[in-house]
N, C-alpha and C. Protein backbone atom coordinates (compact mmCIF):
# COMPACT_ATOMS: atom_id res chain seq x y z
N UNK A 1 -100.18 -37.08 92.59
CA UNK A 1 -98.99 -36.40 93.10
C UNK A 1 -99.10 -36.30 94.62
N UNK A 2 -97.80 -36.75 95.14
CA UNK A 2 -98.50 -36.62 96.69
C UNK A 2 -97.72 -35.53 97.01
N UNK A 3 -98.41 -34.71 98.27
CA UNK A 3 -98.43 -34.10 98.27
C UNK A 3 -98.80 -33.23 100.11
N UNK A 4 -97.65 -32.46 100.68
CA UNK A 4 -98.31 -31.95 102.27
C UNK A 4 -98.85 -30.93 102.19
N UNK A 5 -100.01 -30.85 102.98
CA UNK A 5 -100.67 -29.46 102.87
C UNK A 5 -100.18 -28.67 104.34
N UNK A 6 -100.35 -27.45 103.98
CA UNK A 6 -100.00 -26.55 105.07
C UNK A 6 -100.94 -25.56 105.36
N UNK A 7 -101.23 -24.64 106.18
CA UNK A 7 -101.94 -23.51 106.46
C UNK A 7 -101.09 -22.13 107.27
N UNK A 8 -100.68 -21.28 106.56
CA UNK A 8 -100.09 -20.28 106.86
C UNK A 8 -101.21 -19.51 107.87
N UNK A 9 -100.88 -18.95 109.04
CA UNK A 9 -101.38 -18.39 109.25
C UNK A 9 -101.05 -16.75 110.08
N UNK A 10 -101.43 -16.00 109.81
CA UNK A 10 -100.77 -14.71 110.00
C UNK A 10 -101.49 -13.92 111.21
N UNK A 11 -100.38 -13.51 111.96
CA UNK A 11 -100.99 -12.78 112.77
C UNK A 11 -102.68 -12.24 113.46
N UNK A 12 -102.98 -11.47 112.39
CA UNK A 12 -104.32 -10.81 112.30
C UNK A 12 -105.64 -12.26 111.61
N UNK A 13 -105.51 -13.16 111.53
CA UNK A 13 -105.96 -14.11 111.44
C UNK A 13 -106.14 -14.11 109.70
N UNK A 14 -105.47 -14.06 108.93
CA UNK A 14 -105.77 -14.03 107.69
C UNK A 14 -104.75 -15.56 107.48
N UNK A 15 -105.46 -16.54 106.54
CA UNK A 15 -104.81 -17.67 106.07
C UNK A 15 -104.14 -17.60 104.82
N UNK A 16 -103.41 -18.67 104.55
CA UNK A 16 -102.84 -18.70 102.86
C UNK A 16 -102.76 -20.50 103.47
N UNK A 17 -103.92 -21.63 102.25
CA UNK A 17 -103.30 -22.83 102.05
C UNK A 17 -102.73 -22.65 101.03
N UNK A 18 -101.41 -23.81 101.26
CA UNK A 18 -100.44 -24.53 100.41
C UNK A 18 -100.37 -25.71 100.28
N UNK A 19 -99.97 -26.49 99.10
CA UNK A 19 -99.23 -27.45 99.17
C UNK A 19 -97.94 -27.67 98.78
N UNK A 20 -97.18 -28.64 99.58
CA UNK A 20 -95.51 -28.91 98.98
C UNK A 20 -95.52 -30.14 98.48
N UNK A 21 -94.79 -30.04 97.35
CA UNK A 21 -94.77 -31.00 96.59
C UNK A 21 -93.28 -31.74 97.01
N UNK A 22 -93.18 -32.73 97.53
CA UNK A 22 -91.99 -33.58 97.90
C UNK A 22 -90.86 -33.97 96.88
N UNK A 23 -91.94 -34.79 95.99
CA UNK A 23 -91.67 -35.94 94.76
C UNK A 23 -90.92 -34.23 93.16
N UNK A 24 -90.76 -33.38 93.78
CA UNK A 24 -90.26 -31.91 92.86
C UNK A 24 -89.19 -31.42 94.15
N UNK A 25 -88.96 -31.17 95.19
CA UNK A 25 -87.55 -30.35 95.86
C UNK A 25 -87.96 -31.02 97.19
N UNK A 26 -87.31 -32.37 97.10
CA UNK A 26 -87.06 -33.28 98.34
C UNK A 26 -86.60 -32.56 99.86
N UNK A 27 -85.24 -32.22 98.87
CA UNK A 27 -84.82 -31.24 100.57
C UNK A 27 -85.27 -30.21 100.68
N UNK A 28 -86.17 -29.24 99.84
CA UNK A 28 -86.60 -28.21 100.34
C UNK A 28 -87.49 -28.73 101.20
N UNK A 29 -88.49 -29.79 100.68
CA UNK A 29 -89.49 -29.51 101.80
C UNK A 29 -89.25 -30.56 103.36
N UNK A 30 -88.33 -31.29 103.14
CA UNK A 30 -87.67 -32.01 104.15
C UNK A 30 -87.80 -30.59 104.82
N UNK A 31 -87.00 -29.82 104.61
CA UNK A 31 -85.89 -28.91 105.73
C UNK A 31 -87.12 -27.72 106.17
N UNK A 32 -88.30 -27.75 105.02
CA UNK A 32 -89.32 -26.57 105.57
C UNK A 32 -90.10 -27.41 106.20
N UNK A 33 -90.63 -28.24 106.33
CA UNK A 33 -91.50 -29.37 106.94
C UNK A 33 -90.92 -29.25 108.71
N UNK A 34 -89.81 -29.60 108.79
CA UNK A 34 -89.02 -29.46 110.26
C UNK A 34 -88.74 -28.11 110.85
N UNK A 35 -89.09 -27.00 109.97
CA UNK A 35 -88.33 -26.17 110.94
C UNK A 35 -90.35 -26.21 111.00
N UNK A 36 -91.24 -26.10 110.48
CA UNK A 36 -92.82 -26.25 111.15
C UNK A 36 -92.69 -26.65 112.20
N UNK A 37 -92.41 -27.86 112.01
CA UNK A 37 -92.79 -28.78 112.98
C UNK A 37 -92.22 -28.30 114.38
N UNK A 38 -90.98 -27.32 114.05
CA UNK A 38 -90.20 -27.20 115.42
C UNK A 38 -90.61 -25.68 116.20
N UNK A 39 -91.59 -25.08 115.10
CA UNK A 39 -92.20 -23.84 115.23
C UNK A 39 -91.43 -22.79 114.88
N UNK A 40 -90.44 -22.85 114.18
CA UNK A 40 -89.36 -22.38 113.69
C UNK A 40 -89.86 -20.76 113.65
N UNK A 41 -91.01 -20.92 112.68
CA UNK A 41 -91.54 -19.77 111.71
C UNK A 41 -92.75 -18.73 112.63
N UNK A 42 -93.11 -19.25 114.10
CA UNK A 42 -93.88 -18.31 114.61
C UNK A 42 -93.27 -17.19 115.21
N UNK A 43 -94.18 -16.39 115.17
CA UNK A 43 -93.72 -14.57 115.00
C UNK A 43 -92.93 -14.30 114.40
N UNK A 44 -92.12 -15.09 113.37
CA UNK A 44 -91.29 -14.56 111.87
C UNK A 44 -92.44 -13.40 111.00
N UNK A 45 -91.54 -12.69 110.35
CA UNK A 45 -92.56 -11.46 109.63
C UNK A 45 -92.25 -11.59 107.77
N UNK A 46 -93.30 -11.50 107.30
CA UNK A 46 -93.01 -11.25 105.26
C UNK A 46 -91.80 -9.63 105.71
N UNK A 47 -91.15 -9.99 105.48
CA UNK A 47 -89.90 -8.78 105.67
C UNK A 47 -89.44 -8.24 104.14
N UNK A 48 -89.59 -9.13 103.08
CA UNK A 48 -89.89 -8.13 101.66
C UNK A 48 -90.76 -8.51 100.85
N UNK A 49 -91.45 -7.18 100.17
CA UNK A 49 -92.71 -7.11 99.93
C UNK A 49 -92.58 -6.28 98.46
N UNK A 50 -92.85 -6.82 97.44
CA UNK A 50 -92.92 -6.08 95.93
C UNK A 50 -93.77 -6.52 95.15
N UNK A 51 -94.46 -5.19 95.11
CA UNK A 51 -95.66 -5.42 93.99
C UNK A 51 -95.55 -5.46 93.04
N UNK A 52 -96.49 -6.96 92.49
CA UNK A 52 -96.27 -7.64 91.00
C UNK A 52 -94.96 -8.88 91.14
N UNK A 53 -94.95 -8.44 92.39
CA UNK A 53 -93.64 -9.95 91.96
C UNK A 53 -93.71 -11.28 93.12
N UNK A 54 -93.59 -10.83 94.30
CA UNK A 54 -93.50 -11.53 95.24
C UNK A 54 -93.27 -10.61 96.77
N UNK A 55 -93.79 -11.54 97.77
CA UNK A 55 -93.43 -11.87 99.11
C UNK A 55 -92.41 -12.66 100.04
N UNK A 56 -91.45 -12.19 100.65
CA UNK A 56 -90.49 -12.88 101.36
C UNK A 56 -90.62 -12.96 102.70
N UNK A 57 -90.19 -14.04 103.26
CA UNK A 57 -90.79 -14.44 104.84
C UNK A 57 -89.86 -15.42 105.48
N UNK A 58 -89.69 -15.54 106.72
CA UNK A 58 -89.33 -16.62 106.95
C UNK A 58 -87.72 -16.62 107.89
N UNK A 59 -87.17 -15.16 107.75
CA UNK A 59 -85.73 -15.36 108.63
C UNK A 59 -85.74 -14.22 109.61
N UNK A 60 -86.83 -13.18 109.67
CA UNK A 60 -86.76 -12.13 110.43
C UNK A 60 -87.39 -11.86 111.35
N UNK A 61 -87.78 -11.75 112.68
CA UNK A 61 -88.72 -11.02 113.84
C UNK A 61 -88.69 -9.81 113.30
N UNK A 62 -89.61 -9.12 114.18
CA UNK A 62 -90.69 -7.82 114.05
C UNK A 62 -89.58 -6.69 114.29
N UNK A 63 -88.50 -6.89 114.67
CA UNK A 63 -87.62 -5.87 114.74
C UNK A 63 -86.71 -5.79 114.21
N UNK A 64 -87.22 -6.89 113.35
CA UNK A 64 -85.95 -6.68 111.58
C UNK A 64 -84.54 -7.59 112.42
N UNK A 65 -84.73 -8.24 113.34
CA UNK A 65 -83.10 -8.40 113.25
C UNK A 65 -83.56 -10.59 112.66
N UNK A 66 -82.94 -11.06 112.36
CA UNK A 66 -82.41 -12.22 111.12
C UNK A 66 -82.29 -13.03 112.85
N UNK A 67 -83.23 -14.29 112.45
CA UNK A 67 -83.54 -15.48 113.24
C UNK A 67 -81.70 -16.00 113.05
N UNK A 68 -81.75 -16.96 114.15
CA UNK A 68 -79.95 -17.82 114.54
C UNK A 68 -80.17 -18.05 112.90
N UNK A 69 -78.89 -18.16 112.99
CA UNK A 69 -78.11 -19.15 111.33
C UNK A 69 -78.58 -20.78 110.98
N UNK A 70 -78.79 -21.04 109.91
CA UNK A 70 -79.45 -22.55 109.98
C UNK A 70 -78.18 -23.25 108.71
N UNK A 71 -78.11 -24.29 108.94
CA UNK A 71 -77.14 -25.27 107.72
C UNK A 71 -78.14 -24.90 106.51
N UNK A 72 -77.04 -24.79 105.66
CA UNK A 72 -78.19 -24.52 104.37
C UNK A 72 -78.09 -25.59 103.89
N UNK A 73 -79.12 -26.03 102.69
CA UNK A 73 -79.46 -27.01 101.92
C UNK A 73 -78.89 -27.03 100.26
N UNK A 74 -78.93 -28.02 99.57
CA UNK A 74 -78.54 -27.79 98.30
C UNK A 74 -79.64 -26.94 97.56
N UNK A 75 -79.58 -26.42 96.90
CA UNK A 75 -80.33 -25.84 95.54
C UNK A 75 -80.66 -26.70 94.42
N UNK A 76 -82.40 -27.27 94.81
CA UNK A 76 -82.80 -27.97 94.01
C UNK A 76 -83.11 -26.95 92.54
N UNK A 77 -82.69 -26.90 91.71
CA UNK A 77 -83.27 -26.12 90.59
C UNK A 77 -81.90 -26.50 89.51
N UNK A 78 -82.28 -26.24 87.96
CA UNK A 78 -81.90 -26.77 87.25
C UNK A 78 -80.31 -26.59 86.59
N UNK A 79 -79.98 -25.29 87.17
CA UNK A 79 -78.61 -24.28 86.95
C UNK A 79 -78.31 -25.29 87.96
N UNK A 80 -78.23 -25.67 89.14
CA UNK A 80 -77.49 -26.39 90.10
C UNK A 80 -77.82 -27.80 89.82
N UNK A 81 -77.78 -28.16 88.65
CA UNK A 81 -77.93 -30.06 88.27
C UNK A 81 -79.23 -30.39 88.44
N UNK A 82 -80.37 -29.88 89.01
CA UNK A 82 -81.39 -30.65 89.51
C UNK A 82 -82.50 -30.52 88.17
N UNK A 83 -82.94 -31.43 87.82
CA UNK A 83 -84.33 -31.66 86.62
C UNK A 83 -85.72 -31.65 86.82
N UNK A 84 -85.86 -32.11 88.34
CA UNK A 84 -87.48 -32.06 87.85
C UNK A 84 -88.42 -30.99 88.27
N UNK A 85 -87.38 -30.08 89.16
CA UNK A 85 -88.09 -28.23 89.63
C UNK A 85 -88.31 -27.34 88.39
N UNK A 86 -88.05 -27.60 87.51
CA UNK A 86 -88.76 -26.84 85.91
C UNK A 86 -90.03 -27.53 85.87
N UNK A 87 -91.05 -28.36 86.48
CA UNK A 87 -92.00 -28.97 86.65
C UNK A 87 -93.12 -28.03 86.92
N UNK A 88 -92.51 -27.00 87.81
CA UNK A 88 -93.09 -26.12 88.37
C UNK A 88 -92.20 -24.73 88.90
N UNK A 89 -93.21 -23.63 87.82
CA UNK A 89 -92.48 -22.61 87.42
C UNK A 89 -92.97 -21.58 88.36
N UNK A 90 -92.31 -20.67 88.40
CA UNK A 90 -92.54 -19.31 89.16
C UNK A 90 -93.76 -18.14 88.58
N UNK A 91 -94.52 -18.69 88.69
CA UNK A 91 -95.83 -18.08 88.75
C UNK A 91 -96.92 -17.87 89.92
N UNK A 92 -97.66 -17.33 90.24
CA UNK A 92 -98.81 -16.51 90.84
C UNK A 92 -98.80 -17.59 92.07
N UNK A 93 -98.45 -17.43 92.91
CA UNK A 93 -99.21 -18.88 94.57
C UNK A 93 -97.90 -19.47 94.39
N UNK A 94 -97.02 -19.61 93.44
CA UNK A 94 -95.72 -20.42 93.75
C UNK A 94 -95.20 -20.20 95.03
N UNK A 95 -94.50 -21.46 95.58
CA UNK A 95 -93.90 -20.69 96.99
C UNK A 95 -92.45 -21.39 96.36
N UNK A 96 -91.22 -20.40 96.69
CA UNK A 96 -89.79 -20.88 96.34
C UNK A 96 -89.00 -20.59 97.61
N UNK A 97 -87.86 -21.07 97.78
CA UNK A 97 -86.95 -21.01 98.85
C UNK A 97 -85.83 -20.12 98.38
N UNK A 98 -85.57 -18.84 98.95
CA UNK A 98 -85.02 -17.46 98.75
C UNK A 98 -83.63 -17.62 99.09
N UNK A 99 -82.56 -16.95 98.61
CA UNK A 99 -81.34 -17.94 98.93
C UNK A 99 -80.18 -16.06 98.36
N UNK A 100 -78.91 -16.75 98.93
CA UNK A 100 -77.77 -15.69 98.31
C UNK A 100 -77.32 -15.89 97.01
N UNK A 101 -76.60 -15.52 96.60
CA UNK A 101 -75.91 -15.59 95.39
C UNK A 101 -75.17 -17.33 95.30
N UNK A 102 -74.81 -18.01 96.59
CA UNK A 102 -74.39 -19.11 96.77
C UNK A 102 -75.85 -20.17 96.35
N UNK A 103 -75.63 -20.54 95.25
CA UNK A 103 -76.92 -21.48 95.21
C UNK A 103 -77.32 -22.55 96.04
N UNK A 104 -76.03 -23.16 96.98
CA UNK A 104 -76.54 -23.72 97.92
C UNK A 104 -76.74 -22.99 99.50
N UNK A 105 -77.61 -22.31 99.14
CA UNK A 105 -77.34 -21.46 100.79
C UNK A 105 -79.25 -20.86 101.14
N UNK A 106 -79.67 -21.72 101.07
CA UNK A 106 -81.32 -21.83 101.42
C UNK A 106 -81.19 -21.91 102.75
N UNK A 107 -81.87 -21.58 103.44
CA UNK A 107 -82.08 -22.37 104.93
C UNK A 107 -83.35 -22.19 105.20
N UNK A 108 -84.50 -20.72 105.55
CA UNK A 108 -85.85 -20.92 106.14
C UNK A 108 -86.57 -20.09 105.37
N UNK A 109 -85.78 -18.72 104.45
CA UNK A 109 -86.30 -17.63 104.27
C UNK A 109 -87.03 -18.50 102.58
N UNK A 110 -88.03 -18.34 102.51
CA UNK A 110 -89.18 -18.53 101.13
C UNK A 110 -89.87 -16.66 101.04
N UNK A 111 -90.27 -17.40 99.46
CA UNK A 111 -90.92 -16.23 98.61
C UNK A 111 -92.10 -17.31 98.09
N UNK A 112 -93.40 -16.24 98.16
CA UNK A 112 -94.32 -16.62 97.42
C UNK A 112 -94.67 -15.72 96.33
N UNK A 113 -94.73 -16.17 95.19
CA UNK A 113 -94.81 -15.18 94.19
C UNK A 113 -96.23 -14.59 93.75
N UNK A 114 -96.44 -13.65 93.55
CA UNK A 114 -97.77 -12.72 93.11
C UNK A 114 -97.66 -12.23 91.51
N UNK A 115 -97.12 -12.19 91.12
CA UNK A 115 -96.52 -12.40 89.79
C UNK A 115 -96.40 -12.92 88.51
N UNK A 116 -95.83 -12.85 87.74
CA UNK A 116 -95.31 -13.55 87.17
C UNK A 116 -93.83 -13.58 87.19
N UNK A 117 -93.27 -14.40 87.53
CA UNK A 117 -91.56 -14.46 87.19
C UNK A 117 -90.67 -15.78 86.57
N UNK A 118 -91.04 -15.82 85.71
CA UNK A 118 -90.47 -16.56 85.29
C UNK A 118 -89.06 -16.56 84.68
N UNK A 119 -88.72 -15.70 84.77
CA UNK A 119 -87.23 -15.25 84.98
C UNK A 119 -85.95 -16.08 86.03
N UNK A 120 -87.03 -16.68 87.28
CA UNK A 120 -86.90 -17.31 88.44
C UNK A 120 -86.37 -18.73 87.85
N UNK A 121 -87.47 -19.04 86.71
CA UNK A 121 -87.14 -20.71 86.76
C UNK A 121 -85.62 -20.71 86.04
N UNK A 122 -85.21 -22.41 86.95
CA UNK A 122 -84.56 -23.24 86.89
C UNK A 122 -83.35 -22.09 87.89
N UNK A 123 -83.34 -21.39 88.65
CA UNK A 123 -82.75 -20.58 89.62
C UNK A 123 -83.02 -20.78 90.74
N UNK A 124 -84.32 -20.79 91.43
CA UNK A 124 -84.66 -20.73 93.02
C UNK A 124 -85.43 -22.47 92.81
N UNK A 125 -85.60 -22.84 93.85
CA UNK A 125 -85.93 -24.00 94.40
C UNK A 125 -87.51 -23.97 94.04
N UNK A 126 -88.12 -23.94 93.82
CA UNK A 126 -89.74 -24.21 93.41
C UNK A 126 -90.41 -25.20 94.17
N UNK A 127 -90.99 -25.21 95.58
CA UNK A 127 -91.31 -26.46 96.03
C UNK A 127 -92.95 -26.53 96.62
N UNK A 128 -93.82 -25.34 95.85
CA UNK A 128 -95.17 -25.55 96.98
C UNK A 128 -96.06 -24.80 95.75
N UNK A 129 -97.10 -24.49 96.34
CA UNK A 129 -97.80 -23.35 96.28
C UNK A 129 -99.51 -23.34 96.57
N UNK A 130 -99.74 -21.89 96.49
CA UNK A 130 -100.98 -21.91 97.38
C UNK A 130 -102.16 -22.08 96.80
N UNK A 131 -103.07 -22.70 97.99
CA UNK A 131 -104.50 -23.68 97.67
C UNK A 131 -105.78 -22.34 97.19
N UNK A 132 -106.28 -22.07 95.96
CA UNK A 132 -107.40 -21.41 96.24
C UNK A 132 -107.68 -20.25 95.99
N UNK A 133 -108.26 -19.39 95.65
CA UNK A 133 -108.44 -18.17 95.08
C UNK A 133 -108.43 -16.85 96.63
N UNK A 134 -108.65 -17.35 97.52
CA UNK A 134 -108.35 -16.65 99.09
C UNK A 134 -107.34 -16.52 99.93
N UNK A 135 -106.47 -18.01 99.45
CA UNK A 135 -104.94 -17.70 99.43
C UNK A 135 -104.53 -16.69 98.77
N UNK A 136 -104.71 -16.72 97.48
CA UNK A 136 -103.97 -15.64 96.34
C UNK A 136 -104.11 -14.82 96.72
N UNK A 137 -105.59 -14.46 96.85
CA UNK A 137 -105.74 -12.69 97.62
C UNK A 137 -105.36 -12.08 99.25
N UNK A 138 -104.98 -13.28 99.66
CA UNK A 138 -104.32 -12.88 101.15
C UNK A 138 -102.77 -12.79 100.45
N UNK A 139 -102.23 -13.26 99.54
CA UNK A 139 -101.11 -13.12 99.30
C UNK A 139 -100.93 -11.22 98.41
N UNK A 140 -102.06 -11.42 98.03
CA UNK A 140 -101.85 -9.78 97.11
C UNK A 140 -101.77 -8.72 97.93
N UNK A 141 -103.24 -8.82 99.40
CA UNK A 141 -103.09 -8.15 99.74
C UNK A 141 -101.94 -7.54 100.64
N UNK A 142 -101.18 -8.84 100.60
CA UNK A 142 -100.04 -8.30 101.83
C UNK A 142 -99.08 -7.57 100.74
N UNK A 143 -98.68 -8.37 99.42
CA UNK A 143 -98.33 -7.53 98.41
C UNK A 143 -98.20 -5.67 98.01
N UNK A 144 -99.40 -5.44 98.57
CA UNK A 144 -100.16 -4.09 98.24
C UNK A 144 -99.95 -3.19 99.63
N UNK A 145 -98.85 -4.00 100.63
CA UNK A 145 -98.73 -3.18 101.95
C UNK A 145 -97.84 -1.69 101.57
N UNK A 146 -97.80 -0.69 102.49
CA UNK A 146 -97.02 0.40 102.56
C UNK A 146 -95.36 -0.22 102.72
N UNK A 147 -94.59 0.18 101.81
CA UNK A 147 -93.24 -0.48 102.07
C UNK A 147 -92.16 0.97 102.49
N UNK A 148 -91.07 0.29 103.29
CA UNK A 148 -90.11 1.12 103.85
C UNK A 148 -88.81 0.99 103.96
N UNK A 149 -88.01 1.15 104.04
CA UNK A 149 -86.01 0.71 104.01
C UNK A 149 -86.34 0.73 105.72
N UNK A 150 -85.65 -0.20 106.38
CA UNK A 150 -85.04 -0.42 107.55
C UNK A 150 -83.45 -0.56 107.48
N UNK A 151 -82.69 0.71 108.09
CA UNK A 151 -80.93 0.60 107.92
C UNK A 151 -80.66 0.10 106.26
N UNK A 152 -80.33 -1.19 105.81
CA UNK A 152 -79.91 -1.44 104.30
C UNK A 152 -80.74 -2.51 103.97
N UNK A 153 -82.28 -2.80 104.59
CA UNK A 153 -83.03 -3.69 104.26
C UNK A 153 -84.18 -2.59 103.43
N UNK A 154 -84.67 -2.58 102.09
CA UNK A 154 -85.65 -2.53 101.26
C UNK A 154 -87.19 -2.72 101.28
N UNK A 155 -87.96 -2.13 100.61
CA UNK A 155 -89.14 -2.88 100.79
C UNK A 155 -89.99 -3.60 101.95
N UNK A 156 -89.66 -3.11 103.14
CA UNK A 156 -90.09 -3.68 104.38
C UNK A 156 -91.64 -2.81 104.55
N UNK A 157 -92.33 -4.00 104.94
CA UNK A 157 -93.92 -3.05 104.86
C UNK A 157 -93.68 -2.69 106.65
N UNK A 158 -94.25 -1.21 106.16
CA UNK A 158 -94.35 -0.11 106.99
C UNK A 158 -95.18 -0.97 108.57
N UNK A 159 -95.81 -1.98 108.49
CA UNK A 159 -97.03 -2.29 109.50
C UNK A 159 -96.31 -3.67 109.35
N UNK A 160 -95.95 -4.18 110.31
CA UNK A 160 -95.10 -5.73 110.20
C UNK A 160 -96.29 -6.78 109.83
N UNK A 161 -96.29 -7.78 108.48
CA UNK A 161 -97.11 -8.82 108.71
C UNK A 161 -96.27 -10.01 108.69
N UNK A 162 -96.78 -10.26 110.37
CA UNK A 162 -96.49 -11.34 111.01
C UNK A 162 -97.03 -12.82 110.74
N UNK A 163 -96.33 -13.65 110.80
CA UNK A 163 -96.83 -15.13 110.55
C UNK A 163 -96.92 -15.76 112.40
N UNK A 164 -98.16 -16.05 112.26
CA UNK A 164 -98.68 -16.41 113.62
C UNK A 164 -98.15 -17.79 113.67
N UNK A 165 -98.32 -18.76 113.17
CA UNK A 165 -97.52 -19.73 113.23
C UNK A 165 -97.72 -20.37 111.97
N UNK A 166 -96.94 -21.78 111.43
CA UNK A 166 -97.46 -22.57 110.11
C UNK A 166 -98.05 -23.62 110.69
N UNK A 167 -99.03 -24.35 110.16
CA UNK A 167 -99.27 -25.66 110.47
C UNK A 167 -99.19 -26.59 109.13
N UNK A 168 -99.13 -27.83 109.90
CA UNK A 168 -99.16 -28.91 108.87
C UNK A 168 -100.12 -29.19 108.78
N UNK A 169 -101.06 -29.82 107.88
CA UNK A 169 -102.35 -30.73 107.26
C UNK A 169 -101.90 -32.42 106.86
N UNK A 170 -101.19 -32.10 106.41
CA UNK A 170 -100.73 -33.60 106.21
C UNK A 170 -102.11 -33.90 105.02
């Protein structure tokens, strides 16, 4: 399976590897691959945080206000025509692409799940997930942060964890 590797890396120097699987949500990882590459995602913050389920990241700075607007992408997953993202289900290190009620309306914001949710599949885009038993637990522990409401945003951990930048591995 081929396959890009990535290295999350967060602020306070804590890592999470991943891999994205191409040949399972083409344009997801097309469109997450480029905004890397363009540094899209440094000083973006995990802006929702729920224990037992997942982590969200990817559209907000440290002061809660929502990165410029991006073209969204289709919704690879199986409710929106697509077959082979039931390949890979929403479980524990999954990383998925977080979206509105519009199934095509993805653009940067992903969830990595801590969880189990399988409730998720054939709904959200399914396109990665993380390398390793030190990933997982950098993913729990951010999981396990103090959470807070900002204005009508939820679940925001109290102590911002920041994504220092992503890199590619190739």
């Amino acid at each position: 399976m081929k396959t890009v590797k990535i290295k999350i890396i967060l602020e306070d120097g804590r890592i999470m590897d991943a891999e994205l699987y191409p040949q399972l949500a083409p344009l997801s990882v097309e469109n997450f691959v480029n905004l890397v590459k363009q540094k899209y995602y440094d000083g973006l913050i995990f802006h929702r945080v729920i224990k037992g389920f997942m982590i969200q990241g990817g559209g907000f700075n440290i002061e809660m206000q929502e990165k410029e607007d991006l073209q969204p992408i289709k919704g690879e997953f199986s409710s929106n025509g697509w077959k082979d993202n039931l390949k890979l289900k929403h479980e524990q290190g999954v990383l998925s692409m977080a979206r509105t009620n519009d199934p095509n309306s993805a653009t940067s914001q992903f969830f990595i799940v801590t969880g189990e949710a399988g409730f998720l599949d054939g709904q959200y885009a399914t396109f990665g997930k993380l390398i390793g038993q030190k990933s997982l637990e950098v993913a729990r522990q951010i999981e396990n942060v103090e959470t807070i409401s900002i204005d009508f945003y939820d679940d925001v951990p109290k102590t911002p964890v920041i994504i220092k930048t992503i890199e590619l591995l190739y």
